[in-house]
Protein backbone atom coordinates (compact mmCIF):
# COMPACT_ATOMS: atom_id res chain seq x y z
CA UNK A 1 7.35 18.50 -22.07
CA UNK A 2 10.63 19.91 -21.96
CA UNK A 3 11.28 18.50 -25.90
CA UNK A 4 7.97 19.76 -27.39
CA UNK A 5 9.78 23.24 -26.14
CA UNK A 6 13.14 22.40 -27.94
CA UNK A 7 14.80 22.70 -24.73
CA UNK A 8 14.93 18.74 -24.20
CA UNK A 9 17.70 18.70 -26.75
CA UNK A 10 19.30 22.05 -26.10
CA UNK A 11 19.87 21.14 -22.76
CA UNK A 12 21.23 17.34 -23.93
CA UNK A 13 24.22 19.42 -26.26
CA UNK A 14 24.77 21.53 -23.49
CA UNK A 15 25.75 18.33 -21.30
CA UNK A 16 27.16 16.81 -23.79
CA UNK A 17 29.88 19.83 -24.32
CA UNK A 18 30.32 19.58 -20.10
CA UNK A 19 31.16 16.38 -20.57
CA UNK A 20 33.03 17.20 -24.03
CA UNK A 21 35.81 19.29 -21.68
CA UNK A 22 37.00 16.48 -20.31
CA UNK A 23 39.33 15.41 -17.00
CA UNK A 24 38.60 17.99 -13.98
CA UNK A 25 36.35 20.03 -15.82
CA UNK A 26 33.80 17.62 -16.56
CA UNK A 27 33.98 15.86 -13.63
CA UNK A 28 33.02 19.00 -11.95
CA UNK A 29 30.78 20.09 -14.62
CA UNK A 30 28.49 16.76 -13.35
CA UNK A 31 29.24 16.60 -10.25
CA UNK A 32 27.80 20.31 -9.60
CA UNK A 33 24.84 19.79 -11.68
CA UNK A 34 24.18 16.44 -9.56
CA UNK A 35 24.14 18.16 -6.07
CA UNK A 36 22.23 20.68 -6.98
CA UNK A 37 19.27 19.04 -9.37
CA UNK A 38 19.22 16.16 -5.89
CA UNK A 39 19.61 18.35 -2.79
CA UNK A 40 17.49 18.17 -0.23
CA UNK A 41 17.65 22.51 -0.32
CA UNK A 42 18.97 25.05 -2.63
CA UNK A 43 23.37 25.41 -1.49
CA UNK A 44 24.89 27.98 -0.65
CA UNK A 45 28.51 28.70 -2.54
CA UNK A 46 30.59 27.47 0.00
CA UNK A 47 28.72 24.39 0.76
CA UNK A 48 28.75 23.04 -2.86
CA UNK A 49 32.27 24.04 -3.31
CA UNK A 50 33.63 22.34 -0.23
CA UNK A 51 31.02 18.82 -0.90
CA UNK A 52 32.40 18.99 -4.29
CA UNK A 53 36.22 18.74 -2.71
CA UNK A 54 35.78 15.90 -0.50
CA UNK A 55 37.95 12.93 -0.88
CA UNK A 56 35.83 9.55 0.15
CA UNK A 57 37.97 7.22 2.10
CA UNK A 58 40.60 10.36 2.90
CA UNK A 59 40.90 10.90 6.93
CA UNK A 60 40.92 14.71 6.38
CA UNK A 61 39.73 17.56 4.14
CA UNK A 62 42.34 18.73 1.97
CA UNK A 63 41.07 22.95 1.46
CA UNK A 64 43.46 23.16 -1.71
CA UNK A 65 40.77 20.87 -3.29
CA UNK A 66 38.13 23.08 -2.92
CA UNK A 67 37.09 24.94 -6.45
CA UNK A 68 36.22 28.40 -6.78
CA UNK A 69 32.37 28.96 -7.49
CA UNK A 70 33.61 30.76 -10.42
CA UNK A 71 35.40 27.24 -11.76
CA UNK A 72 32.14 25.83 -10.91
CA UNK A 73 29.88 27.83 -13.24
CA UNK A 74 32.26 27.94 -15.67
CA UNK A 75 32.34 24.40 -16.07
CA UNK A 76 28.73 24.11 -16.30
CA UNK A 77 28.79 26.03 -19.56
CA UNK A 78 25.96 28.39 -18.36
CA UNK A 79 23.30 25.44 -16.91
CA UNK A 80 23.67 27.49 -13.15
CA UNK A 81 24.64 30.76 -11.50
CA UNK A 82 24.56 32.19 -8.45
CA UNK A 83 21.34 33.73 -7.01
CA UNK A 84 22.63 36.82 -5.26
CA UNK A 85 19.63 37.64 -3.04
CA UNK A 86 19.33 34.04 -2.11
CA UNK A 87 23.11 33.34 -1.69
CA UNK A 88 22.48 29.74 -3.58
CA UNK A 89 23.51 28.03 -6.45
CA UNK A 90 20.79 27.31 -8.54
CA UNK A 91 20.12 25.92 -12.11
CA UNK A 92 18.90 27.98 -15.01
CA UNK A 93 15.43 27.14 -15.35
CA UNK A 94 13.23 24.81 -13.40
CA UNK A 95 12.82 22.44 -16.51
CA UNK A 96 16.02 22.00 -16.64
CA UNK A 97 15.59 20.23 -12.79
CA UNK A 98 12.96 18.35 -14.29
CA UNK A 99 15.14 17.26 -17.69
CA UNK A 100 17.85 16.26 -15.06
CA UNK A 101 15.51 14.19 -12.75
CA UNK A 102 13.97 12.63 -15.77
CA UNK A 103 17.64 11.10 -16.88
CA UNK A 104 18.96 9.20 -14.15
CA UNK A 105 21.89 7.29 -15.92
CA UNK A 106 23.46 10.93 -16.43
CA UNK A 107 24.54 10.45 -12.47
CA UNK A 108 24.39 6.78 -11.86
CA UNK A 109 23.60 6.68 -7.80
CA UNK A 110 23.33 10.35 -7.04
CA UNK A 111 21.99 10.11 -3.65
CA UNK A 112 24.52 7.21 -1.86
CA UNK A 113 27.24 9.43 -3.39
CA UNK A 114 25.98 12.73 -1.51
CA UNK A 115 25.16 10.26 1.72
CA UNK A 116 29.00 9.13 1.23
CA UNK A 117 30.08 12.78 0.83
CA UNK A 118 28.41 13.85 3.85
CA UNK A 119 29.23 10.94 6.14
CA UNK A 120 32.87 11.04 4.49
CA UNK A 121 33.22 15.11 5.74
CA UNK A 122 31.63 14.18 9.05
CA UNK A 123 34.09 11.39 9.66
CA UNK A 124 36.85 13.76 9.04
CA UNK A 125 39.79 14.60 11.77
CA UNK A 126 38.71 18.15 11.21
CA UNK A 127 35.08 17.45 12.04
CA UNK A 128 35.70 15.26 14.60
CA UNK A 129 37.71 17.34 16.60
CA UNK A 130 35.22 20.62 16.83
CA UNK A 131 33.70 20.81 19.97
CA UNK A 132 30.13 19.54 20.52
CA UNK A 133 29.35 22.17 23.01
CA UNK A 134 30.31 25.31 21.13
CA UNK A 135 29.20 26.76 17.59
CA UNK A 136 31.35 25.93 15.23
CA UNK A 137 33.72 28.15 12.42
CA UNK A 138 31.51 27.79 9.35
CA UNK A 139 33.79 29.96 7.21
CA UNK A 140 36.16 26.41 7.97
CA UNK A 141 33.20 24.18 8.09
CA UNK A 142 30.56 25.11 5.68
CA UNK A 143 29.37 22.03 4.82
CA UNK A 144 28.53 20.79 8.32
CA UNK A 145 25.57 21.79 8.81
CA UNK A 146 23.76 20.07 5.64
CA UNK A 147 25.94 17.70 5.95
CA UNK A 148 24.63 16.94 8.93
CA UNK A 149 21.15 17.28 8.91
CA UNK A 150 20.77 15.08 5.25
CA UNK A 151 23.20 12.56 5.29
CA UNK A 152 20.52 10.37 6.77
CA UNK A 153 17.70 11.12 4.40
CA UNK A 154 20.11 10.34 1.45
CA UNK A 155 21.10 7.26 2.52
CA UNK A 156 17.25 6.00 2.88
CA UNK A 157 16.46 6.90 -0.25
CA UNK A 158 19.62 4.37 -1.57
CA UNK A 159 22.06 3.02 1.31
CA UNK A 160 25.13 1.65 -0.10
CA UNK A 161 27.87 -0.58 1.79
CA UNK A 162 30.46 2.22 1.37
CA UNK A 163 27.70 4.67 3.39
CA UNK A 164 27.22 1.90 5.67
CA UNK A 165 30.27 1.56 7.02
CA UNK A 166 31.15 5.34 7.00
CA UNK A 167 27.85 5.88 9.12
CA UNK A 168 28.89 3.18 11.70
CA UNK A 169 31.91 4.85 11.88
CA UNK A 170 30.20 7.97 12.75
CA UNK A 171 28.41 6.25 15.16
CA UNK A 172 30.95 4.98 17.88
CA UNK A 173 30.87 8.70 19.11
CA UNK A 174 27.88 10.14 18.21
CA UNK A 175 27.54 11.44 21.36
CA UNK A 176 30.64 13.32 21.31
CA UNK A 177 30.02 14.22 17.66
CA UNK A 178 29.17 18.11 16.61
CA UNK A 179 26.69 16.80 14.26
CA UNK A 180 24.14 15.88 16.78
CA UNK A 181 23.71 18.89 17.72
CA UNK A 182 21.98 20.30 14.51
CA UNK A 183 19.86 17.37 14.64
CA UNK A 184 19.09 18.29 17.96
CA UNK A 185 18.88 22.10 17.80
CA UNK A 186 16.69 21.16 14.16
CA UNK A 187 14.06 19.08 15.96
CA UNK A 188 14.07 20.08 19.34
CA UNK A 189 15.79 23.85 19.44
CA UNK A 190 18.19 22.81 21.89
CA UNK A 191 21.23 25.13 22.33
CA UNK A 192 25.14 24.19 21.58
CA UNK A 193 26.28 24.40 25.38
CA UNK A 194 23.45 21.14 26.33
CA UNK A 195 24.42 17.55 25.68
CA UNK A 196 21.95 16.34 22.76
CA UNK A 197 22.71 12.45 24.41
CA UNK A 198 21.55 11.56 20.92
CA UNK A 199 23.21 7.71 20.33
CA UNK A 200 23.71 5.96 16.95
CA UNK A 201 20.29 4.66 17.39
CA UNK A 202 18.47 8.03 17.56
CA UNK A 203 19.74 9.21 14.67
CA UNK A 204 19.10 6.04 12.45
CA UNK A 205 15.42 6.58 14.17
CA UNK A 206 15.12 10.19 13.42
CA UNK A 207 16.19 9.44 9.63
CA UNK A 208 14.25 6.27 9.54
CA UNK A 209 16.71 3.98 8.24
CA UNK A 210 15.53 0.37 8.56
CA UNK A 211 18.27 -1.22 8.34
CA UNK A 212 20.52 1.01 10.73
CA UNK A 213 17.93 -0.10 13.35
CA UNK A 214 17.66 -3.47 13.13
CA UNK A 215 21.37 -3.72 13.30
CA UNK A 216 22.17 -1.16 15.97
CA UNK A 217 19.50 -3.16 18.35
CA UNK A 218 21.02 -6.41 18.33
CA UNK A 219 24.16 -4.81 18.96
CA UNK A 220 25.57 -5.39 22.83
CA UNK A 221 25.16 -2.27 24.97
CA UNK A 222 22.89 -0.64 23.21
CA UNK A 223 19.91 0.39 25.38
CA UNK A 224 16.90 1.04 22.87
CA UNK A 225 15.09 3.02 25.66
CA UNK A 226 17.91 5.35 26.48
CA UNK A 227 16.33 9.07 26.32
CA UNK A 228 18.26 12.22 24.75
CA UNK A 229 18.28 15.56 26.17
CA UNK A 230 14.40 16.21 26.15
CA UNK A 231 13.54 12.33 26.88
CA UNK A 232 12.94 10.91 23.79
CA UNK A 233 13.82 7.74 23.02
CA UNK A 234 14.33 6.02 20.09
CA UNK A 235 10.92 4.66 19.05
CA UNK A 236 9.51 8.44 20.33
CA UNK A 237 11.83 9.70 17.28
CA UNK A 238 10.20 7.14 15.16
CA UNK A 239 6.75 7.99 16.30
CA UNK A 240 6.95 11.63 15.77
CA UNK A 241 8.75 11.27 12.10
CA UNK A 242 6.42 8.48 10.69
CA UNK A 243 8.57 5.83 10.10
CA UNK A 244 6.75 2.91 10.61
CA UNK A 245 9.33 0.31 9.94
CA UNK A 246 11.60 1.43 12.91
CA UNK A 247 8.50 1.38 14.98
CA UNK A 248 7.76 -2.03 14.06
CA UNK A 249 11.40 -3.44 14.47
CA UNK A 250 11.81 -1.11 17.93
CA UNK A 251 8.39 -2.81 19.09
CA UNK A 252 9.87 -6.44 18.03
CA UNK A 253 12.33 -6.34 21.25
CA UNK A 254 11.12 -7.73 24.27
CA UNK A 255 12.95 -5.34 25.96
CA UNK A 256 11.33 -1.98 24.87
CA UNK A 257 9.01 0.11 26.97
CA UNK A 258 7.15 1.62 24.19
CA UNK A 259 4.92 4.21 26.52
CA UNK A 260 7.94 5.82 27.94
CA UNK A 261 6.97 9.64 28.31
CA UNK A 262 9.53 12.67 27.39
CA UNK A 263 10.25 15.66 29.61
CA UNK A 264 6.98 16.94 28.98
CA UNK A 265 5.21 13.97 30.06
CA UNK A 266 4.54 12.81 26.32
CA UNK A 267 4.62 9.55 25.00
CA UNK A 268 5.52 8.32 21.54
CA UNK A 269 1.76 7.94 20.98
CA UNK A 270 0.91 11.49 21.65
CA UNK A 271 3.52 12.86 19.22
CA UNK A 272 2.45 10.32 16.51
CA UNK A 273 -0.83 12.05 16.62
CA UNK A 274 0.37 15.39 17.03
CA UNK A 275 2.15 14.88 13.48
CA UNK A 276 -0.72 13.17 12.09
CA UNK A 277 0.85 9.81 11.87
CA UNK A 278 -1.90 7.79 11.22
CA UNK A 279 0.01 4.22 10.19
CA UNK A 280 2.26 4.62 13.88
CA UNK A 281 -0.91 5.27 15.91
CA UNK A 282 -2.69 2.22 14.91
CA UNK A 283 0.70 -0.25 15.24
CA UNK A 284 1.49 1.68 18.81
CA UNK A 285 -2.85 1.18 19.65
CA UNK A 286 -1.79 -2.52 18.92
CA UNK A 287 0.56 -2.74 22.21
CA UNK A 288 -0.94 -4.17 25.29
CA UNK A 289 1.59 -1.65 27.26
CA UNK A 290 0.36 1.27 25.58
CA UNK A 291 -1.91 3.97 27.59
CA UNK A 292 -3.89 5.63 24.87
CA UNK A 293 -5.26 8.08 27.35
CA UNK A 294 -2.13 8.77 29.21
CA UNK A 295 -1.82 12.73 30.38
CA UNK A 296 1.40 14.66 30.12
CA UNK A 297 2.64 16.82 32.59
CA UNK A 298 -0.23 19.14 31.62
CA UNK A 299 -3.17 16.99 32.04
CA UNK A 300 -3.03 16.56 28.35
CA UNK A 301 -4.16 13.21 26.57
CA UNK A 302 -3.08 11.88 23.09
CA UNK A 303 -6.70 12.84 22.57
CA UNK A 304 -6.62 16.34 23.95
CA UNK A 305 -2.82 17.28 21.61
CA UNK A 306 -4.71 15.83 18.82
CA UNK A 307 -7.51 17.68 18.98
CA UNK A 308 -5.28 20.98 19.91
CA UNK A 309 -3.39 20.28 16.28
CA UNK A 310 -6.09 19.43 14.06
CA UNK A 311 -5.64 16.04 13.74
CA UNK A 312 -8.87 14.85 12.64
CA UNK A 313 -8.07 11.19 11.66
CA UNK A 314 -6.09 10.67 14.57
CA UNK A 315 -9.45 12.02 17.11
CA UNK A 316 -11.08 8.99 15.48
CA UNK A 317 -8.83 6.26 15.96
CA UNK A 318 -8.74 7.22 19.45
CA UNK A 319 -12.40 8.01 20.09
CA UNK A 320 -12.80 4.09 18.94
CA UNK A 321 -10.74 3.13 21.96
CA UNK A 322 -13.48 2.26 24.99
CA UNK A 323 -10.22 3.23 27.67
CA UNK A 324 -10.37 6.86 25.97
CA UNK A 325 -12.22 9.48 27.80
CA UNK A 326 -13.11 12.30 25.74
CA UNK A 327 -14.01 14.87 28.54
CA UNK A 328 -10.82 14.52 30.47
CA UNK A 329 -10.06 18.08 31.70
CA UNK A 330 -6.47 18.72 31.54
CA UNK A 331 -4.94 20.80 34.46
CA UNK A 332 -6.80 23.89 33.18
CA UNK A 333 -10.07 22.21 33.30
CA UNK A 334 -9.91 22.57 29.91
CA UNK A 335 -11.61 18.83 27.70
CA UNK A 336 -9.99 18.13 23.60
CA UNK A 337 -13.82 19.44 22.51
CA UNK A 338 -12.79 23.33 24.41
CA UNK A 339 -9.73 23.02 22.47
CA UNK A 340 -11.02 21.88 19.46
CA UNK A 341 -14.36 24.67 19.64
CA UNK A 342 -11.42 27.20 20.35
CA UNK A 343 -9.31 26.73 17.51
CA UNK A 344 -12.10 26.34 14.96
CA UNK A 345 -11.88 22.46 14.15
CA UNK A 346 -15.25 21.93 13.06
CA UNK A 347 -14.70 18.21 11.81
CA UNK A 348 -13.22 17.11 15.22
CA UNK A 349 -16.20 19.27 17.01
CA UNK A 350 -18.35 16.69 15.11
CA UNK A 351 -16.61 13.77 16.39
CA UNK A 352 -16.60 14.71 19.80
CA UNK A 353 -20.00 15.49 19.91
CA UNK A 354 -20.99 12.77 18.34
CA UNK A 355 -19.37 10.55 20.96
CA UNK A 356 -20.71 12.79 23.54
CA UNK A 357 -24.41 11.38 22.23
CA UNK A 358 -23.63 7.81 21.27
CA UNK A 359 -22.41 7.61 25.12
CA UNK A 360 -25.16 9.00 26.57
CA UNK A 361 -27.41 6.44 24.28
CA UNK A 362 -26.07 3.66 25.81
CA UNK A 363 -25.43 4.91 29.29
């Protein structure tokens, strides 16, 4: 692709001149063009800069590390500049992403070395000490915020001891850590000044990290149906994200109450068909304890949300359930088929009506 186009080996002489420069310079060279070709979103200056200066194993973030952007680019020997309008770093062409992404060995493990990076600036005394209930400085912090929103899906994609143990580290306070609170403002838009009550195990839920899980449950004193600021628990983070290996391993404990409804009155089955998680409704439809035609504080079934979404797969898994009622009026009086007639759904108008008539065949 790239080679029939004689970029393929322009782009290999290029790297090999970054790399040519040797010491600093080409360990920054690298290092920039690994962030940005595997980051989860396009960087802004500051956040590249101040990644790129964090020490792995150091308490606290030394700011006479940090490079200039301009040292950056410079040692990248023209492979990325700065996208003014965008305020991002980004690389020269987009086959150049794809020449990067098709040579691994140029990074070795590029992902548990951002997840370290991450967890490493998270675990710092400077992070550490911001307040949880107030915005922080970003001009002092501005790699907190990706830092902590993706440190999680990073370490999923390749978890490595040294991100393990920074990431239990982080999780003796998560509570009381600032990070929380962009995971919580991300998926649930709550504000700096309420408690997120996010623990360790909500976040390994929320990123879906197997192995976090299964080792946070059998852990003393942790409570695996303990609810955050909006009443979701663990296995309602699971639900809702898709990650059907933390629902499995949440189910496995004899202890969990898997139909535990949120603030709204919605269970971990309603938002797996909400977000069209197919694979988590049909292990949560395999729980004895689970109420697939439970209402929320609005009347409103698993049924009646799917139907309200779109969720065409999920109407059928639950209209093959005998214990779900199809024409349960919510508070408004209003049944799934009003709600799926009203926002156009014309395959889930099918299935309803075709339940509608199978029912009254038999009746």
């Amino acid at each position: 692709m790239t080679d029939g186009l004689g970029l393929g080996n322009a782009y290999g002489a290029t790297l090999d001149r970054i790399k040519g420069q040797g010491g600093e310079r080409s360990r920054l060279g690298m290092a920039t063009l690994m962030w940005i070709s595997h980051a989860e979103r396009p960087l802004k200056p500051d956040e590249l800069c101040h990644a790129l200066a964090v020490e792995i194993g150091s308490p606290n973030l030394n700011t006479d590390n940090v490079p200039s952007i301009g040292t950056l680019i410079a040692c990248c020997q023209g492979l990325v500049f700065v996208d003014k309008e965008a305020s991002t770093v980004r690389l020269i062409h987009s086959t150049l992403q794809e020449y990067l992404l098709a040579h691994p060995e140029l990074f070795g493990t590029p992902h548990s070395t951002i997840a370290e990076t991450c967890l490493g600036y998270l675990n710092s005394q400077q992070v550490k000490a911001l307040s949880p209930s107030l915005p922080p400085d970003f001009r002092k912090v501005p790699f907190l915020g990706y830092s902590s929103l993706y440190w999680g899906v990073h370490a999923k994609r390749d978890l490595s001891d040294c991100a393990k143990s920074l990431a239990l580290k982080l999780f003796d306070d998560c509570e009381n850590h600032i990070s929380t609170k962009f995971l919580s403002y991300r998926w649930c838009n709550i504000d700096f000044n309420e408690p997120s009550l996010f623990s360790g195990l909500h976040c390994a839920s929320i990123f879906g990290i197997d192995e976090f899980v299964a080792g946070l449950v059998k852990l003393e004193g942790y409570d695996v149906n303990k609810k955050d600021c909006l009443g979701n628990t663990s296995l309602t983070w699971a639900a809702r994200r898709g990650h059907e290996g933390v629902v499995k391993i949440l189910l496995g404990r004899d202890d969990i109450n898997p139909d535990i409804p949120d603030n709204s009155g919605r269970t971990p089955l309603c938002w797996a068909g909400i977000y069209g998680q197919e694979g988590v409704v049909k292990i949560l439809l395999g729980q004895d304890d689970v109420n697939p035609d439970k209402p929320d504080k609005l009347g409103r079934t698993p049924l009646c949300w799917a139907a309200i979404h779109g969720q065409e797969a999920m109407v059928k898994i639950l209209l093959g359930r005998d214990n779900v009622n199809p024409e349960k009026p919510d508070k408004y009086g209003r049944t799934p088929l009003y709600y799926a007639v009203d926002r156009q759904h014309e395959g889930i108008i099918a299935l309803l009506h075709s339940r509608k008539a199978t029912a009254r065949s038999t009746g």
